[in-house]
C-alpha atoms as a PDB file:
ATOM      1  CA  UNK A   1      10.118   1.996   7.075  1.00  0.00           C
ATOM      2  CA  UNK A   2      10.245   4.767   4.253  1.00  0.00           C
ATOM      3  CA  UNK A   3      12.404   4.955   1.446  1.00  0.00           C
ATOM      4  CA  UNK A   4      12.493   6.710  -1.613  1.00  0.00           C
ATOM      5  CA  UNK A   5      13.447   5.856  -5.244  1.00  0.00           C
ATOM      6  CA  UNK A   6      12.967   7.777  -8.592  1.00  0.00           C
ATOM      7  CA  UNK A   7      10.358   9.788  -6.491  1.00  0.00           C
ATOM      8  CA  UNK A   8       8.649   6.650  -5.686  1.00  0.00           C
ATOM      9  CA  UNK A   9       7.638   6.454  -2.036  1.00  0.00           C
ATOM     10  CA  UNK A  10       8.518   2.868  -0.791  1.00  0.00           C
ATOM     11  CA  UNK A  11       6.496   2.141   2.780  1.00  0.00           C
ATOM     12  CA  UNK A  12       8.156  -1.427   3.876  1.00  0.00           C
ATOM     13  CA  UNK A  13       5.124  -3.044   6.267  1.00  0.00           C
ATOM     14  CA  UNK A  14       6.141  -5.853   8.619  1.00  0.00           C
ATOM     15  CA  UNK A  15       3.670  -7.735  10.890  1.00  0.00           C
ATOM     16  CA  UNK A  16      -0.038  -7.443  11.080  1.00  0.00           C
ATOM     17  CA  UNK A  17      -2.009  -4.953  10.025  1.00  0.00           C
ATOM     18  CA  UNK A  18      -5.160  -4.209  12.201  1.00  0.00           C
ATOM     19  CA  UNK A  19      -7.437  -1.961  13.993  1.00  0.00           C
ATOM     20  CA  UNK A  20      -4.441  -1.632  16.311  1.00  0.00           C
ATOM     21  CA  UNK A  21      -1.399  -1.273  14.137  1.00  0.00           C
ATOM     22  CA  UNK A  22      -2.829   1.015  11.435  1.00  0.00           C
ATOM     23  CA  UNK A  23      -2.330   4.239  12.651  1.00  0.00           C
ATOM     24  CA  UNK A  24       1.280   4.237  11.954  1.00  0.00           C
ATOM     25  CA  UNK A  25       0.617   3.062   8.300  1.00  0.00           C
ATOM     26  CA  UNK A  26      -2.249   5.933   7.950  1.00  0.00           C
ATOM     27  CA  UNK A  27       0.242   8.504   9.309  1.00  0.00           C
ATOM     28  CA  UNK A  28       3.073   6.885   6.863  1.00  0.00           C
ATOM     29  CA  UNK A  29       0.033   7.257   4.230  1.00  0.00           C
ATOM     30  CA  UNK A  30      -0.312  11.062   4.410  1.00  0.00           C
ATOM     31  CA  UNK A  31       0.030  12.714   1.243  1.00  0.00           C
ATOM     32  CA  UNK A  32       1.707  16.245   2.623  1.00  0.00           C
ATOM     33  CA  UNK A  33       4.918  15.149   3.324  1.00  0.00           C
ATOM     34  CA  UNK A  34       4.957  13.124   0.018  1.00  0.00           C
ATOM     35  CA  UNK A  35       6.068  15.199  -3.819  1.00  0.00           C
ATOM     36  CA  UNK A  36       3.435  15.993  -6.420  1.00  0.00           C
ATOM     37  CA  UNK A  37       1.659  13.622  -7.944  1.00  0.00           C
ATOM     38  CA  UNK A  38       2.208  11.427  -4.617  1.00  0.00           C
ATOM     39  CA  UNK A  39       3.182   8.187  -6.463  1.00  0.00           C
ATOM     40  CA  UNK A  40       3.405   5.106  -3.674  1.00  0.00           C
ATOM     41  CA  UNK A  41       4.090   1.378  -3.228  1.00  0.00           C
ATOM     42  CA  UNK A  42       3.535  -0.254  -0.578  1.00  0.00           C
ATOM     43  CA  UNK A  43       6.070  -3.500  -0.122  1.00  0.00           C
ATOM     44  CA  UNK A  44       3.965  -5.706   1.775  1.00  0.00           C
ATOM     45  CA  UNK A  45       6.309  -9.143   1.841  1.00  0.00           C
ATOM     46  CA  UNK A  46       6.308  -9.342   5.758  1.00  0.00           C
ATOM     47  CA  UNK A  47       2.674  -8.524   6.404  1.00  0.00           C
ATOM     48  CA  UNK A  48       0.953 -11.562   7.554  1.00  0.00           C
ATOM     49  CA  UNK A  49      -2.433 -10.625   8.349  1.00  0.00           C
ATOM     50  CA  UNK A  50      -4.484  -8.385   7.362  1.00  0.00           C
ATOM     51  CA  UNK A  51      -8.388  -7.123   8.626  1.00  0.00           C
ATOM     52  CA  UNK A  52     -10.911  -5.080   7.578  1.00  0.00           C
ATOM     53  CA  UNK A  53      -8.421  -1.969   8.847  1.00  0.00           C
ATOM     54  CA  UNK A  54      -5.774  -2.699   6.572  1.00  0.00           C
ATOM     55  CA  UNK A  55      -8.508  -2.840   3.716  1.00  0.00           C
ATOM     56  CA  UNK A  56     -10.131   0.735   4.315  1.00  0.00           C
ATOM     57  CA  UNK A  57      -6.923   2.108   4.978  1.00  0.00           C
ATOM     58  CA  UNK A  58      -5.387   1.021   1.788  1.00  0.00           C
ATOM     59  CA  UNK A  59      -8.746   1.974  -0.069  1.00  0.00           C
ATOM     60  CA  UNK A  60      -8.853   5.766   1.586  1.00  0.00           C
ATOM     61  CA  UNK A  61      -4.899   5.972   0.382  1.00  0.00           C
ATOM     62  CA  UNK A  62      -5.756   5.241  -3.125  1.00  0.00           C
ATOM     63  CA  UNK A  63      -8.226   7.029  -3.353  1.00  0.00           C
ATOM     64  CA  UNK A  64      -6.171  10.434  -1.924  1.00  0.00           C
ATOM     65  CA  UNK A  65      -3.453   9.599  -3.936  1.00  0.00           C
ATOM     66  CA  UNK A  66      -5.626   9.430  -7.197  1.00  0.00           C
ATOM     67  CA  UNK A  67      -7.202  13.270  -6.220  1.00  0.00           C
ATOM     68  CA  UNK A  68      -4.228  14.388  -6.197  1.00  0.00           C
ATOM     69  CA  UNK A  69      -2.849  12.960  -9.397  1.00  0.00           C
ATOM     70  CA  UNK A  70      -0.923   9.842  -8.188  1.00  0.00           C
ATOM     71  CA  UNK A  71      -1.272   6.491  -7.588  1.00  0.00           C
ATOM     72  CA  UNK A  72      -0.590   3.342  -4.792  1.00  0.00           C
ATOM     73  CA  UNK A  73       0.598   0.122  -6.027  1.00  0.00           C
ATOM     74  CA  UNK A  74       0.725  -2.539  -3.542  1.00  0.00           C
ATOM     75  CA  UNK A  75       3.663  -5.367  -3.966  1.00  0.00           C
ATOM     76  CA  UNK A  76       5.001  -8.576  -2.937  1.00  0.00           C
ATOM     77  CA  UNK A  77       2.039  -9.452  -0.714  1.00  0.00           C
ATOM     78  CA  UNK A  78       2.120 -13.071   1.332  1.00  0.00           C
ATOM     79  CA  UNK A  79      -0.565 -15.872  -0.696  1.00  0.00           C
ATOM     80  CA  UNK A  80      -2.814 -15.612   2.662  1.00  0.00           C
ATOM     81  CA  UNK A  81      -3.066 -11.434   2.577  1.00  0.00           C
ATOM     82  CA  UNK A  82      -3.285 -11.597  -1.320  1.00  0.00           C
ATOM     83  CA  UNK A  83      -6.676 -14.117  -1.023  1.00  0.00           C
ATOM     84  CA  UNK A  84      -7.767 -11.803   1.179  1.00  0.00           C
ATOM     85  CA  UNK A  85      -7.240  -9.104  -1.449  1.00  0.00           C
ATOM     86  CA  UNK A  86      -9.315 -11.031  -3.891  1.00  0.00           C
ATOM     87  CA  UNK A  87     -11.887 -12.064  -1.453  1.00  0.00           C
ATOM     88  CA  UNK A  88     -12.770  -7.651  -1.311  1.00  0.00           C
ATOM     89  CA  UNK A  89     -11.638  -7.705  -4.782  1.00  0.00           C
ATOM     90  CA  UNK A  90      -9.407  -4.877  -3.525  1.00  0.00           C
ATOM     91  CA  UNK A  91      -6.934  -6.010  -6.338  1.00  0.00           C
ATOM     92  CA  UNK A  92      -9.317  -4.712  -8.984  1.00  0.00           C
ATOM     93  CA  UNK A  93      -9.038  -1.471  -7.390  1.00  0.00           C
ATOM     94  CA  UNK A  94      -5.412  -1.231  -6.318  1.00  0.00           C
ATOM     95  CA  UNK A  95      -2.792  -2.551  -8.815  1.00  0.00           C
ATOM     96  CA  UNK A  96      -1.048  -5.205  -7.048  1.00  0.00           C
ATOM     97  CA  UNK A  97       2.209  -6.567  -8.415  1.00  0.00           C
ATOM     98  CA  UNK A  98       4.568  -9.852  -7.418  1.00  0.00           C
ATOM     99  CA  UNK A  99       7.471  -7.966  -6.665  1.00  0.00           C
ATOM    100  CA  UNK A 100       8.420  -4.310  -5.395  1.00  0.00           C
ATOM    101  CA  UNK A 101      10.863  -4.244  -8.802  1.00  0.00           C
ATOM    102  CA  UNK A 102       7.560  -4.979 -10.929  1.00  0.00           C
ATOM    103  CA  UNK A 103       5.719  -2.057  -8.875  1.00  0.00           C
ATOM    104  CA  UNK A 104       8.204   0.470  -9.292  1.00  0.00           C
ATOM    105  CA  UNK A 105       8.330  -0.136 -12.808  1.00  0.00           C
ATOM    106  CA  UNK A 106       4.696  -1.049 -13.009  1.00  0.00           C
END
């Protein structure tokens, strides 16, 4: 699910997100139908796995969203998909934040 606020593009992610389910993430990912800078958090407080998918896909959307001016904050992520987070240290590249209020406001 999509929803916007102050120009912020919130992408709600439920489930698992894998070599299977990412497509529809990627596609909610792309930058065109988004405003300039493209400035995105993704609320991820009902994913509940995530693979090495999830990771690249996460890590090609920052880095699009940085070219172009913007940024990708990733919030409210579940203790076993934030360790895996640290374990890439994909938190060092993507700001991650406890709650979707703290990454709007971020």
């Amino acid at each position: 699910m999509t929803t916007s606020t102050d120009g912020v593009h919130v992408l709600t992610v439920a489930g698992e997100i894998d070599h299977d389910t990412a497509p529809p993430l990627q596609r909610a990912l792309d930058l065109s139908h988004m405003g300039t800078p493209p400035r995105v958090v993704v609320d991820m407080r009902q994913v509940t796995f995530m693979d090495s998918a999830g990771i690249n896909l996460l890590v090609a959307a920052h880095q699009a969203t940085t070219q172009a001016g913007g940024w990708l904050r990733l919030a409210s992520a579940q203790d076993s998909v934030l360790r895996t987070l640290h374990i890439v240290e994909l938190d060092t590249i993507i700001n991650c934040y406890p709650t979707l209020r703290d990454a709007l406001h971020g």
